[in-house]
C-alpha atoms as a PDB file:
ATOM      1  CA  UNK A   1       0.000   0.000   0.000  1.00  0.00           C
ATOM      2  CA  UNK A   2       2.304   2.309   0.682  1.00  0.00           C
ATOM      3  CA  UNK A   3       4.039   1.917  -2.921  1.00  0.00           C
ATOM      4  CA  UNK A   4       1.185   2.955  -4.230  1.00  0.00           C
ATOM      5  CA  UNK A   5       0.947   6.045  -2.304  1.00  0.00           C
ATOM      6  CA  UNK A   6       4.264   6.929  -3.282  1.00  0.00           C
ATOM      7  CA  UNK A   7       3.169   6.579  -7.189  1.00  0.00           C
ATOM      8  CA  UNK A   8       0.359   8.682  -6.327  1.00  0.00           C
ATOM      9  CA  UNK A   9       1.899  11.376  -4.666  1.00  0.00           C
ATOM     10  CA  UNK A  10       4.614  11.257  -7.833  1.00  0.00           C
ATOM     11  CA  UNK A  11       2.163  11.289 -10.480  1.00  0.00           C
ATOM     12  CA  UNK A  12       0.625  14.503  -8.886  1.00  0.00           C
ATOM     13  CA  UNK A  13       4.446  15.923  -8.642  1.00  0.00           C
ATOM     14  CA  UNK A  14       5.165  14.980 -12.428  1.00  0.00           C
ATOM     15  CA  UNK A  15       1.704  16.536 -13.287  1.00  0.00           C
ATOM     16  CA  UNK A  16       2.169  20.102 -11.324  1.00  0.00           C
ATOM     17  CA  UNK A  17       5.863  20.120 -12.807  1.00  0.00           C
ATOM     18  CA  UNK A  18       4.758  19.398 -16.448  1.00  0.00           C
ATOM     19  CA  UNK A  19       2.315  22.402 -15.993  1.00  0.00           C
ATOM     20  CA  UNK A  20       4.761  24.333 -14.792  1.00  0.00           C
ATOM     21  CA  UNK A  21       6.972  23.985 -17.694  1.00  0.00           C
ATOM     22  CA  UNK A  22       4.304  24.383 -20.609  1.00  0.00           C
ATOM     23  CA  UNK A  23       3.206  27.810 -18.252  1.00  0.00           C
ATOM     24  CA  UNK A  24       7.334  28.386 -18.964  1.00  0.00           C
ATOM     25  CA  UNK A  25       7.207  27.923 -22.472  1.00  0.00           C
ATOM     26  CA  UNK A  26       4.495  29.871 -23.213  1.00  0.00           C
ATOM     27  CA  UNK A  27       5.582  33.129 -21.142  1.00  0.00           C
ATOM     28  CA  UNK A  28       9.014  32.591 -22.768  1.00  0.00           C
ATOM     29  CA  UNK A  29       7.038  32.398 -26.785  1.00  0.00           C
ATOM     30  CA  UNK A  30       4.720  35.420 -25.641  1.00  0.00           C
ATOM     31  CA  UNK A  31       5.867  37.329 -23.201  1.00  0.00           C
ATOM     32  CA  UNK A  32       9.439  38.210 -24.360  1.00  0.00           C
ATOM     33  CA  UNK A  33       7.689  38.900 -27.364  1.00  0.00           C
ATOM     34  CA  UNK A  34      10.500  37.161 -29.636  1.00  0.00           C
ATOM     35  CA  UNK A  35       8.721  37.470 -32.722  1.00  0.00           C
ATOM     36  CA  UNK A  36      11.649  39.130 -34.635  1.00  0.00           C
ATOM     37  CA  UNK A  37      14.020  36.611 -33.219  1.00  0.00           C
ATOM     38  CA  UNK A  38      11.688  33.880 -34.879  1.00  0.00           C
ATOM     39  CA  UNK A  39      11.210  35.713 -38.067  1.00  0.00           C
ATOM     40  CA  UNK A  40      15.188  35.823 -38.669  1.00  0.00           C
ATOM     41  CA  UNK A  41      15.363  31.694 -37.624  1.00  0.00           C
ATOM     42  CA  UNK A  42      12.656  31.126 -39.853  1.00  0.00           C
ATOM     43  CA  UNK A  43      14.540  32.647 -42.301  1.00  0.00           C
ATOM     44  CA  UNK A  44      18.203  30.942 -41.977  1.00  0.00           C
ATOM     45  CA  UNK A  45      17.380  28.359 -44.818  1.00  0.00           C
ATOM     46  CA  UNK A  46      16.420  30.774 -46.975  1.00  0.00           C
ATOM     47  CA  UNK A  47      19.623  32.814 -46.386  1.00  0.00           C
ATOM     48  CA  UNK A  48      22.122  30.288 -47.541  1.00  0.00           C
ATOM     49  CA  UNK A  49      20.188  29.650 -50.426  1.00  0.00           C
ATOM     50  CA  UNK A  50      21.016  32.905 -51.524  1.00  0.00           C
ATOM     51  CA  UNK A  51      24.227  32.721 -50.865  1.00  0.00           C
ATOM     52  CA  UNK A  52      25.016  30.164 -52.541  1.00  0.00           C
ATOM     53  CA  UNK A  53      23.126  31.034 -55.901  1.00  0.00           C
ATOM     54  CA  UNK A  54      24.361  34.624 -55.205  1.00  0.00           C
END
């Protein structure tokens, strides 16, 4: 019994942590407002591209 206690109480853990981290991610995507940042990434393939056909 009390093994399964213990998986409880880590399966709540894993679940407030996971939350935790997606509440990260999203702050990080749309509260630093890194739009420009992901413009010029979204961008890189098409850079070389040019540089190599000039």
């Amino acid at each position: 019994m009390a093994i399964e206690t213990l998986f409880d109480h880590a399966s709540s853990i894993m679940t407030v942590i996971s939350f935790i981290t997606f509440g990260g991610i999203l702050w990080w995507v749309y509260v630093h407002r890194k739009a420009d940042d992901f413009a010029a990434a979204a961008h890189l393939p098409f850079d070389d591209e040019e540089a190599h056909h000039g």
